[in-house]
Protein backbone atom coordinates (compact mmCIF):
# COMPACT_ATOMS: atom_id res chain seq x y z
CA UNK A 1 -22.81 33.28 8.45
CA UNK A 2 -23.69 35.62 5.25
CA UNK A 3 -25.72 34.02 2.47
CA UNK A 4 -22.51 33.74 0.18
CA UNK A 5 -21.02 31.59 2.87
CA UNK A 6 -24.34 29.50 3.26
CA UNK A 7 -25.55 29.24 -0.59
CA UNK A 8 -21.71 27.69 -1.16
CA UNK A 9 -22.30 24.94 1.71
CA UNK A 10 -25.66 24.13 0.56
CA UNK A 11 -23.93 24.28 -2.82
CA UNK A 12 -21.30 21.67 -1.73
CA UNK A 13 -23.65 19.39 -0.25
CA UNK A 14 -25.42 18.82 -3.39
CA UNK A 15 -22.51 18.49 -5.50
CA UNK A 16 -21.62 15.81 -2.64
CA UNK A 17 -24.64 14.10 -3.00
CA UNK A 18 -24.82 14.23 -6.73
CA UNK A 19 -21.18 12.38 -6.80
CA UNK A 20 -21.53 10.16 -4.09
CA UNK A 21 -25.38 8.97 -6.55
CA UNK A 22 -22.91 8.71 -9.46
CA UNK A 23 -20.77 6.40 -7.56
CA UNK A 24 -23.28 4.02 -6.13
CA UNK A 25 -24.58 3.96 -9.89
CA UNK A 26 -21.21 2.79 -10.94
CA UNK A 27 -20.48 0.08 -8.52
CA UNK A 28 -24.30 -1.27 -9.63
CA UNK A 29 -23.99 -1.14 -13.26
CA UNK A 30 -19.61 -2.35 -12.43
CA UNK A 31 -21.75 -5.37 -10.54
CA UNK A 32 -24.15 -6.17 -13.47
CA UNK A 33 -21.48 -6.33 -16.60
CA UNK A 34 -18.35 -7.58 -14.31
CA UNK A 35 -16.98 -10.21 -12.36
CA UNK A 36 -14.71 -7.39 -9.92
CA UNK A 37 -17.15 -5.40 -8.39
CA UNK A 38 -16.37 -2.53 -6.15
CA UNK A 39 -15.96 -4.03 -2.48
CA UNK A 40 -18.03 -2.35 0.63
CA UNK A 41 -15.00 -0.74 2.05
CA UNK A 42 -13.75 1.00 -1.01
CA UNK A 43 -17.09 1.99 -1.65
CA UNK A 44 -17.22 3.42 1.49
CA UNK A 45 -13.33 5.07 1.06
CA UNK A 46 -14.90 6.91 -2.05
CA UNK A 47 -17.76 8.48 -0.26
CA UNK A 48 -15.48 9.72 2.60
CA UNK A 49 -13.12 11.30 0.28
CA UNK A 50 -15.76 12.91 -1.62
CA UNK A 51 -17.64 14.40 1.78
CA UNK A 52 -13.75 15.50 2.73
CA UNK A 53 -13.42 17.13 -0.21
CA UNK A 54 -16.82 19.12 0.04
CA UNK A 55 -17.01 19.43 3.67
CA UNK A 56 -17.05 23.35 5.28
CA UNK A 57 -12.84 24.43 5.70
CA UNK A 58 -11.81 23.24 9.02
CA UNK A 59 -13.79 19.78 8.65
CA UNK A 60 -12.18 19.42 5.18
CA UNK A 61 -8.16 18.52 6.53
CA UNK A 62 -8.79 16.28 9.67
CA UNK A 63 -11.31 14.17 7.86
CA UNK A 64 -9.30 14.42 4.66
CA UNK A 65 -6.44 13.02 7.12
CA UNK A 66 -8.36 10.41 8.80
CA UNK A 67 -10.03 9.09 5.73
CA UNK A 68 -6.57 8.71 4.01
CA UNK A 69 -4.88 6.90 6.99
CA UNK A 70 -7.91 4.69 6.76
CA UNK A 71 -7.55 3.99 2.96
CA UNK A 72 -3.71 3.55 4.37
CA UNK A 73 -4.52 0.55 7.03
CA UNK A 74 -7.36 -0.74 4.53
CA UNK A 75 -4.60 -1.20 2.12
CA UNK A 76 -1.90 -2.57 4.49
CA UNK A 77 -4.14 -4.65 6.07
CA UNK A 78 -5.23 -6.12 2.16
CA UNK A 79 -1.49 -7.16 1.80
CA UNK A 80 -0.64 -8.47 4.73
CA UNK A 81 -3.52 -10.80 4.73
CA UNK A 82 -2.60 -11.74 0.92
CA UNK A 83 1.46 -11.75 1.99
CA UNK A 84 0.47 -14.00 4.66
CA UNK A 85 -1.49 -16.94 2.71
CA UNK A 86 0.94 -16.27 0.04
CA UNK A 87 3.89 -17.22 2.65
CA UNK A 88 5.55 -20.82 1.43
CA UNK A 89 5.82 -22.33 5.53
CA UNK A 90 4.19 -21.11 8.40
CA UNK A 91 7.67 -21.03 10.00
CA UNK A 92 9.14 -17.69 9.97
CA UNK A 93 12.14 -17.14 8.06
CA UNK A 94 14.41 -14.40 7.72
CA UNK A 95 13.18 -13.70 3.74
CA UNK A 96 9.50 -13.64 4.92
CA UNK A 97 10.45 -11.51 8.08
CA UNK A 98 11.71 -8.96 5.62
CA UNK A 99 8.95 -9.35 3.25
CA UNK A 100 6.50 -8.87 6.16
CA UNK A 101 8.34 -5.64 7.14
CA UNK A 102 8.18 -4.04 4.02
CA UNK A 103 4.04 -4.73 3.92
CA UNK A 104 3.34 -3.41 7.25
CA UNK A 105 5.81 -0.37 6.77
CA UNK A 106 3.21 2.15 5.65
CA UNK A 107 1.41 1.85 8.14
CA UNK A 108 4.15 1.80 11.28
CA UNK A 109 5.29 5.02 13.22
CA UNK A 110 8.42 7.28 11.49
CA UNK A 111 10.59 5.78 14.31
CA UNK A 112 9.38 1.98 13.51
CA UNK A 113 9.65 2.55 9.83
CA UNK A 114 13.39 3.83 10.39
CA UNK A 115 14.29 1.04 12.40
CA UNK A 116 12.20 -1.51 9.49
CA UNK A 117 14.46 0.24 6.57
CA UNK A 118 17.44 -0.35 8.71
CA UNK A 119 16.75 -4.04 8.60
CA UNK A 120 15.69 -4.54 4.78
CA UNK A 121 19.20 -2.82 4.12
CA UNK A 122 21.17 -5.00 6.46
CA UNK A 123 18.91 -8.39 5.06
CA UNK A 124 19.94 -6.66 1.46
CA UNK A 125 23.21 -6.02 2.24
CA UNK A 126 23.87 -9.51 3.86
CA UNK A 127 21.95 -11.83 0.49
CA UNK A 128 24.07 -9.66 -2.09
């Protein structure tokens, strides 16, 4: 490695460091003067992102990748567990079937999510 290559990393890391301090900072002084305070997990999202984004070249995509489909199931998970309690019976019923479907579709495989849209548009189609 020459010394451009290694004063750039070190470089990196610091600016890394220096945003992730920022960030902490907010989420104390967010806590002090306000009832919604950053939650653990997003805190933690933010860090990732910003070691992703000032991580060495080929650690920068997979963990850039990984941290996003995190941030992706985080999220999915958030409205499925708010969709849920929201839900009017416990029975399942054709409206909440679909409504469940179109929470959890980020977060299913391109063949699931096919098959998912398929069924919103024929639950559409059918109540119109």
């Amino acid at each position: 490695m020459d010394n451009q290559r290694a004063l750039e990393l070190i470089t990196n890391s610091f600016i890394a460091a220096e945003k992730i301090r920022e960030i902490r900072m907010q989420k104390n002084t967010r806590s002090e003067h306000d009832n919604r305070s950053i939650s653990n997990i997003e805190l933690i999202f933010d860090v990732l992102k910003i070691i992703s984004d000032y991580s060495p070249g080929k650690y920068r995509m997979p963990l850039s990748r990984a941290t996003n489909q995190g941030m992706r199931f985080f999220e999915t998970f958030t409205n499925l567990r708010r969709h849920v309690s929201s839900l009017e019976k416990p029975r399942l019923r054709s409206r909440n079937f679909v409504s469940t479907l179109k929470v959890l579709k980020p977060v299913l495989r391109p063949n699931d999510a096919v098959i998912a849209d398929k069924i919103i548009k024929i639950y559409e189609v059918l109540n119109s």
